[in-house]
N, C-alpha and C. Protein backbone atom coordinates (compact mmCIF):
# COMPACT_ATOMS: atom_id res chain seq x y z
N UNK A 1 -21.95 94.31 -31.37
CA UNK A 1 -23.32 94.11 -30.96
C UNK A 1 -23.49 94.56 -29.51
N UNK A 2 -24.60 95.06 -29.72
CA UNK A 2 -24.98 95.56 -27.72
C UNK A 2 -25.37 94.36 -26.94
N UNK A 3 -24.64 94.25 -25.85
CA UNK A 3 -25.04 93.12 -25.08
C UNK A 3 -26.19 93.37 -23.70
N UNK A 4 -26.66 95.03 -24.25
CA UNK A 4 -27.52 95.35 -22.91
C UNK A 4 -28.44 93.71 -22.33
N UNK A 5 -28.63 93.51 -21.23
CA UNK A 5 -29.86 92.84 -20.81
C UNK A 5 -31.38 93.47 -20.67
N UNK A 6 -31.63 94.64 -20.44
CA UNK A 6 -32.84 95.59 -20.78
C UNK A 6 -33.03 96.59 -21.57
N UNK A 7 -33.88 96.88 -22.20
CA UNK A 7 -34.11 98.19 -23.16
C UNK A 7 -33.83 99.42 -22.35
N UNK A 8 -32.91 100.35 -22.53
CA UNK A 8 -33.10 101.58 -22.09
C UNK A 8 -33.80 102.49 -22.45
N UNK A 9 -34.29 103.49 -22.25
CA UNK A 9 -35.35 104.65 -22.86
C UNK A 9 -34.32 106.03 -22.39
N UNK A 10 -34.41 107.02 -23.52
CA UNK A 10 -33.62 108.01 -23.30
C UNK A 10 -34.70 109.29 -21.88
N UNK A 11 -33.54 110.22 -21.02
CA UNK A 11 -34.13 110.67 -19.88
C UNK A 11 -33.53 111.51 -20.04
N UNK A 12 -33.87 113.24 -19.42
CA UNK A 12 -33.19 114.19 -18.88
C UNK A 12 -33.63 114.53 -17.32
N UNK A 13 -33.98 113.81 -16.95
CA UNK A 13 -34.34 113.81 -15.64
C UNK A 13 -32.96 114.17 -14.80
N UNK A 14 -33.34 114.70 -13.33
CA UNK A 14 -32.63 115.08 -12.51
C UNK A 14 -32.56 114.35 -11.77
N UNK A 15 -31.82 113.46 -11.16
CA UNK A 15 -31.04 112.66 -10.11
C UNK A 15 -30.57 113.39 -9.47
N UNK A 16 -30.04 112.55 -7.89
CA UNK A 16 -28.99 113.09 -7.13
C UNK A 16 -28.12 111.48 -6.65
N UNK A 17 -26.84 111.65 -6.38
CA UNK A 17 -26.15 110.56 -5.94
C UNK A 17 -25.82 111.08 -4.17
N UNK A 18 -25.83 109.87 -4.10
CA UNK A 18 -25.41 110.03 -2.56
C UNK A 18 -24.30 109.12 -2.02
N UNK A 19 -23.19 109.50 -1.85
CA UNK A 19 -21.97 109.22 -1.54
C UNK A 19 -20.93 109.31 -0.89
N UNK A 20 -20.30 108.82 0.11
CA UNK A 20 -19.23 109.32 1.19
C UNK A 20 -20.69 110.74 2.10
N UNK A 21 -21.29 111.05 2.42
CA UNK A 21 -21.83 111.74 2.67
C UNK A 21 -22.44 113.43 2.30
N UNK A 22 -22.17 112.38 0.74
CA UNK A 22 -22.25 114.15 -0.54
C UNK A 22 -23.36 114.19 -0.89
N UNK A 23 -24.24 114.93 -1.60
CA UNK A 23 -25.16 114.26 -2.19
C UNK A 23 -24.81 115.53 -3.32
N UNK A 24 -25.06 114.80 -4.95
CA UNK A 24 -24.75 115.64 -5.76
C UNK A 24 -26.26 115.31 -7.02
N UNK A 25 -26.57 116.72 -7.40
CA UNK A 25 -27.56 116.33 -8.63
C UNK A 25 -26.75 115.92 -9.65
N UNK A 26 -27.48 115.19 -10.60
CA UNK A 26 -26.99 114.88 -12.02
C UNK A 26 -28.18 114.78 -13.43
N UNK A 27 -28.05 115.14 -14.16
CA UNK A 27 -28.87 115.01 -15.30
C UNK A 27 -28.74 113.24 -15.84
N UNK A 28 -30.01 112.78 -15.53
CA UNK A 28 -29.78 111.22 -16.26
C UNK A 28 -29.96 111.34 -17.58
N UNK A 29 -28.89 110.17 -18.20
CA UNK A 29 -29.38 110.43 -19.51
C UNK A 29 -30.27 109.43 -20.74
N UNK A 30 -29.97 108.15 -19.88
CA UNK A 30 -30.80 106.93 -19.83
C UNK A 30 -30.78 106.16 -18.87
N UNK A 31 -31.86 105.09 -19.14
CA UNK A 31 -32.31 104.63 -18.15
C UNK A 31 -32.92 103.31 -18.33
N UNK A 32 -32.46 102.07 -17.88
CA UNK A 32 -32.97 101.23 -17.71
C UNK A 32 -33.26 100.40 -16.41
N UNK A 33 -34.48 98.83 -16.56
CA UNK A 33 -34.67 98.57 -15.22
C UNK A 33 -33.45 97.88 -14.40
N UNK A 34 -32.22 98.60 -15.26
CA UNK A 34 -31.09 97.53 -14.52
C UNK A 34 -30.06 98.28 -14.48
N UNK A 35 -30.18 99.49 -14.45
CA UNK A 35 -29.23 100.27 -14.62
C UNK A 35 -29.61 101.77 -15.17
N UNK A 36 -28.51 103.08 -15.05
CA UNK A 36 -28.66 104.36 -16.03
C UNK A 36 -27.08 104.86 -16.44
N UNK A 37 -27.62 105.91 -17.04
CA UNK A 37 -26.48 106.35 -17.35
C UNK A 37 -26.54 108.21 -17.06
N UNK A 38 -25.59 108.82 -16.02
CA UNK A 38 -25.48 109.78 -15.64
C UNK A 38 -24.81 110.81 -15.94
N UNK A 39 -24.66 112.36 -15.98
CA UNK A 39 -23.57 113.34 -16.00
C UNK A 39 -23.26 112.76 -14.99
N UNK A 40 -21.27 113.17 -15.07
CA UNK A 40 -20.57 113.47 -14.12
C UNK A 40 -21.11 114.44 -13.11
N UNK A 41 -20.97 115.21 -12.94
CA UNK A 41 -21.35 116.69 -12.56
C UNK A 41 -20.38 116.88 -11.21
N UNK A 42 -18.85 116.15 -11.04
CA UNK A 42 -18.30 116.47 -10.09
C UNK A 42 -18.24 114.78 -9.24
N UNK A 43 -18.88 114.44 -9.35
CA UNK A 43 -19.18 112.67 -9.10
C UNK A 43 -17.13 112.06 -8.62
N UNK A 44 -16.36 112.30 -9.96
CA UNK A 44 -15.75 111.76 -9.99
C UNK A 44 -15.79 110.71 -9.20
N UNK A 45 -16.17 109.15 -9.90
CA UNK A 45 -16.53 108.03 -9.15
C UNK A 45 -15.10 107.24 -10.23
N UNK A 46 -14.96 106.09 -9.67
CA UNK A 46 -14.34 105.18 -10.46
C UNK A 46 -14.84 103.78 -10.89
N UNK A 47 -14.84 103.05 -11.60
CA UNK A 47 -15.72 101.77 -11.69
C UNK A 47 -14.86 100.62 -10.47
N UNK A 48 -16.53 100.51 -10.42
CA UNK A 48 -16.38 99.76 -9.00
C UNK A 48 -16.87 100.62 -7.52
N UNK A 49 -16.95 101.60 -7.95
CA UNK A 49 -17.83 102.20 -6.93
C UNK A 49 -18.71 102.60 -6.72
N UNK A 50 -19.30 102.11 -4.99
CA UNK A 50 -20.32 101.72 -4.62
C UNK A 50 -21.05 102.97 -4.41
N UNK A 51 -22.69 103.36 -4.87
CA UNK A 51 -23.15 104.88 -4.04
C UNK A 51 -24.65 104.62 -4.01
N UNK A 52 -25.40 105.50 -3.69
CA UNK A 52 -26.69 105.56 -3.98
C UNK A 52 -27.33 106.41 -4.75
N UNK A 53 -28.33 106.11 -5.85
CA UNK A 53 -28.78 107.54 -6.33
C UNK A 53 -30.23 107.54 -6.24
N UNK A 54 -30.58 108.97 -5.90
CA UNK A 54 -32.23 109.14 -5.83
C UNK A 54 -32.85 109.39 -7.04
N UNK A 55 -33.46 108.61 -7.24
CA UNK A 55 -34.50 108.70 -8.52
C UNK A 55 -35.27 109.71 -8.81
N UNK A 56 -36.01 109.48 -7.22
CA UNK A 56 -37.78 110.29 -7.20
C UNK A 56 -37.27 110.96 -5.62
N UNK A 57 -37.88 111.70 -5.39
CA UNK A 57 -37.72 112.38 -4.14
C UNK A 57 -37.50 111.36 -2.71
N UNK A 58 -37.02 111.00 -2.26
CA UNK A 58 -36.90 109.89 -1.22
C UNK A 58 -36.91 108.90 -1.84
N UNK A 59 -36.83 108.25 -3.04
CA UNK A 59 -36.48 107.29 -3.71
C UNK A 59 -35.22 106.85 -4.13
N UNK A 60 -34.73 105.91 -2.90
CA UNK A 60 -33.11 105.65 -3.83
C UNK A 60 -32.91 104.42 -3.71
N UNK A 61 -31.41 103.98 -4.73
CA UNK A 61 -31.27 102.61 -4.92
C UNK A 61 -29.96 102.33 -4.89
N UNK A 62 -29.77 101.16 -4.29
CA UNK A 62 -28.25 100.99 -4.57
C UNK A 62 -28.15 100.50 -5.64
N UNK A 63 -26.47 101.18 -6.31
CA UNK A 63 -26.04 101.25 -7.64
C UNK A 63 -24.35 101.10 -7.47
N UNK A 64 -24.06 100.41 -8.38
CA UNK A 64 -22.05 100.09 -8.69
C UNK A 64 -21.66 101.04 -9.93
N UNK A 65 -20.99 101.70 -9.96
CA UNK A 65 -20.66 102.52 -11.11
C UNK A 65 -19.45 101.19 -12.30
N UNK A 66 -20.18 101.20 -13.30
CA UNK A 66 -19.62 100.33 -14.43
C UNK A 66 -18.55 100.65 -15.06
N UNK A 67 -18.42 101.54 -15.59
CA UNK A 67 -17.24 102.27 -15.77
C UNK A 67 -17.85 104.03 -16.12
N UNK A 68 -16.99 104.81 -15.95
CA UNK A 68 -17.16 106.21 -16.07
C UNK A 68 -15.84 106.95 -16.84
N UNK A 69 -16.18 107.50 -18.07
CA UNK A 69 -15.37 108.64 -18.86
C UNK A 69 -16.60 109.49 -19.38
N UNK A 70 -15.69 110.55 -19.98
CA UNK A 70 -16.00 111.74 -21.16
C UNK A 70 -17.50 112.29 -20.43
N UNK A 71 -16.98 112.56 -19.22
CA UNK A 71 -17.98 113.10 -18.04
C UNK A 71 -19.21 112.18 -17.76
N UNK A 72 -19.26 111.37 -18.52
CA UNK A 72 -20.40 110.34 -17.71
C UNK A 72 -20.04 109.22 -16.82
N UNK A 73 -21.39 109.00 -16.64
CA UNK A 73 -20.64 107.26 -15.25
C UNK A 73 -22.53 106.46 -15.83
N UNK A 74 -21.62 105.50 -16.33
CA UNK A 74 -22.66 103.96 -16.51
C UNK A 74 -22.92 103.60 -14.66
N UNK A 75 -23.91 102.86 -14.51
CA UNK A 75 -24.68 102.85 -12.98
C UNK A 75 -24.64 101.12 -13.00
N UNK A 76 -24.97 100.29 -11.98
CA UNK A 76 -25.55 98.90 -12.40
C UNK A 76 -26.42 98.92 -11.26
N UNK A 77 -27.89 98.91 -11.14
CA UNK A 77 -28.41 99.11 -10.10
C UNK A 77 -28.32 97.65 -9.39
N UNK A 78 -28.53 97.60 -8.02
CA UNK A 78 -28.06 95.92 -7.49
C UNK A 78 -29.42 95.42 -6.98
N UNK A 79 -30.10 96.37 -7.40
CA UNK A 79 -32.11 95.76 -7.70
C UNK A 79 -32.66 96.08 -9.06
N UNK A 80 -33.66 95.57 -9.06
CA UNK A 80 -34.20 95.70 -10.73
C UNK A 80 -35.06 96.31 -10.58
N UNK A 81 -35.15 97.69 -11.28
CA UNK A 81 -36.48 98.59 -11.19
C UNK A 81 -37.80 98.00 -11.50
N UNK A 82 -38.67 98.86 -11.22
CA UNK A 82 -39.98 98.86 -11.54
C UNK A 82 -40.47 98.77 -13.01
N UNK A 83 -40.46 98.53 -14.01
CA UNK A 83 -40.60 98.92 -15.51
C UNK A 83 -41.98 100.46 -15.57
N UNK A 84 -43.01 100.59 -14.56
CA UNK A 84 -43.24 101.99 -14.64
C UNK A 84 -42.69 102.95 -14.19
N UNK A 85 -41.80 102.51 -13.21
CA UNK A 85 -40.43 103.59 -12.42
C UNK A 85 -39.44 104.14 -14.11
N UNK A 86 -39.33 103.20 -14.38
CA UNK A 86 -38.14 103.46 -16.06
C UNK A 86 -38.81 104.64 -16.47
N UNK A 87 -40.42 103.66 -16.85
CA UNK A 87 -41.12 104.57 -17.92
C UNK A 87 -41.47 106.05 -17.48
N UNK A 88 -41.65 106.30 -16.02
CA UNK A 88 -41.93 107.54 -15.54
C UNK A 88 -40.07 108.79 -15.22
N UNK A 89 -39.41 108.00 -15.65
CA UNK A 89 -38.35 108.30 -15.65
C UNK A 89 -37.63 108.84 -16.84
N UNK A 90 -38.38 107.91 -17.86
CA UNK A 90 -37.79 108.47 -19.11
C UNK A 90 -38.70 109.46 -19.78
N UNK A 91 -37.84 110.17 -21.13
CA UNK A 91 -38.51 111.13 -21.40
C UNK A 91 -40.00 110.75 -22.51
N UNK A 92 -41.13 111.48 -21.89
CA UNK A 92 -41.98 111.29 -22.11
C UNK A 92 -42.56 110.88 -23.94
N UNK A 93 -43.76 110.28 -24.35
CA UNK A 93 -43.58 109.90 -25.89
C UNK A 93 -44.09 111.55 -26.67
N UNK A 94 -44.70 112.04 -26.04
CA UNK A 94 -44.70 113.35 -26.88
C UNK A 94 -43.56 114.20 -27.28
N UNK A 95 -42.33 113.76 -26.44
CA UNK A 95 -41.18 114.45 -26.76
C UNK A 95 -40.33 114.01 -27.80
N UNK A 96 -40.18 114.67 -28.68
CA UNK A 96 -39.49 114.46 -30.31
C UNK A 96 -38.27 114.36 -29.35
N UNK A 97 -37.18 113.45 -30.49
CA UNK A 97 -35.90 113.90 -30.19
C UNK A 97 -35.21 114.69 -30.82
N UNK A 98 -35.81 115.30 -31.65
CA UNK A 98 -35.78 116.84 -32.20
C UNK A 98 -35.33 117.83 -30.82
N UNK A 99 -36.31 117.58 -29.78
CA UNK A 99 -36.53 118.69 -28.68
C UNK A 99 -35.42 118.20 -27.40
N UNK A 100 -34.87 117.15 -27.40
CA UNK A 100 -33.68 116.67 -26.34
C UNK A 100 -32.44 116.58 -26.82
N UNK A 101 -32.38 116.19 -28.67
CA UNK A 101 -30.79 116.09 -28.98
C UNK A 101 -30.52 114.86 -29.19
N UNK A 102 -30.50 114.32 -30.18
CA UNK A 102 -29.53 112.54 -30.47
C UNK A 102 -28.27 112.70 -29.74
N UNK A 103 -28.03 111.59 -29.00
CA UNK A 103 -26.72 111.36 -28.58
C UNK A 103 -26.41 109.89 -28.45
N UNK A 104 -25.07 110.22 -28.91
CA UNK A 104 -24.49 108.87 -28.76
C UNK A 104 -24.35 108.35 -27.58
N UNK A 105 -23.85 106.98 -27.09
CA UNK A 105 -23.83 105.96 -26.30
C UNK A 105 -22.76 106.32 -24.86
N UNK A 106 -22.21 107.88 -25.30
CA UNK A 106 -21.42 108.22 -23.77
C UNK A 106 -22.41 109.41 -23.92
N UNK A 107 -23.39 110.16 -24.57
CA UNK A 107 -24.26 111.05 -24.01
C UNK A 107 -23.81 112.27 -24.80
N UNK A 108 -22.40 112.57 -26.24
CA UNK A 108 -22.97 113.55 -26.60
C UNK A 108 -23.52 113.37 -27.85
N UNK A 109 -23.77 115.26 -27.82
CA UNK A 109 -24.77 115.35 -28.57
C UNK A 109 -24.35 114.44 -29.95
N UNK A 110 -24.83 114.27 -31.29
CA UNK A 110 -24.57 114.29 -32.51
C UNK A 110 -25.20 115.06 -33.18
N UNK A 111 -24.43 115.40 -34.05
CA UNK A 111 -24.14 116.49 -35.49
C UNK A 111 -26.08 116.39 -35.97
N UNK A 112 -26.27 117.16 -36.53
CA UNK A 112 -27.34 117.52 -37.08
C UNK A 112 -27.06 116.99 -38.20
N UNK A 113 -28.08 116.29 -39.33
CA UNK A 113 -28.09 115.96 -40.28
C UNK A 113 -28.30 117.28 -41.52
N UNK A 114 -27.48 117.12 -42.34
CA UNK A 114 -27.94 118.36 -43.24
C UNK A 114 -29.14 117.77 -44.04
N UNK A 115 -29.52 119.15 -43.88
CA UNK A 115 -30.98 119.10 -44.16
C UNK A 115 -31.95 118.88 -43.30
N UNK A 116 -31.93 118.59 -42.18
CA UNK A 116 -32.88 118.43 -40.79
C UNK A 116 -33.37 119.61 -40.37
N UNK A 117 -32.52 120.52 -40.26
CA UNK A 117 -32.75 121.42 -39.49
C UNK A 117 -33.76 122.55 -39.90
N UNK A 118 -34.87 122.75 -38.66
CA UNK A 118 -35.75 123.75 -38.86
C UNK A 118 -35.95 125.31 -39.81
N UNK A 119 -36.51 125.44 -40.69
CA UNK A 119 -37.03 126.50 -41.38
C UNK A 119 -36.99 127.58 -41.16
């Protein structure tokens, strides 16, 4: 059973982390008001470590990395978002997930169902 404490909403939004004095983009891939979940993209962080990531352009938050494999890093933010910050964060309701990709719970993709696929 998932023990999340908030609903996440799926995101491809662009982040950046800011760390030791790096700052690196990352593709988010969900997102909740208590946390996300990020590409690696070079990050190599370990759980338990401390960074910042920018949300929105001059928007950042402190965050603990939860644990990180198979190129992602789980976040725990150490404030509780906005719930329209999430929603403007995640990917919008007109977007099928046809058009972003099902993925599982470390972010990849999954298999196409036979028979799903476009005409």
């Amino acid at each position: 059973m998932d023990g999340r404490k908030s609903e996440r909403l799926a995101s491809e939004t662009l982040v950046h982390s800011l760390r030791k004095g790096e700052r690196r983009a990352h593709l988010c891939r969900n997102i909740s008001r208590l946390g996300c979940m990020i590409a690696d993209e070079g990050l190599f962080a370990s759980t338990g470590d401390d960074l910042e990531i920018e949300l929105l352009d001059g928007v950042t938050i402190p965050a603990r990395v939860i644990w990180a494999r198979q190129g992602h890093v789980g976040l725990a933010f150490k404030r509780e978002l906005n719930p329209a910050t999430v929603r403007h964060l995640a990917i919008h309701e007109q977007t099928t997930l046809a058009e972003v990709g099902l993925r599982d719970r470390f972010g990849r993709l999954l298999p196409e169902r036979p028979g799903s696929h476009a005409a």
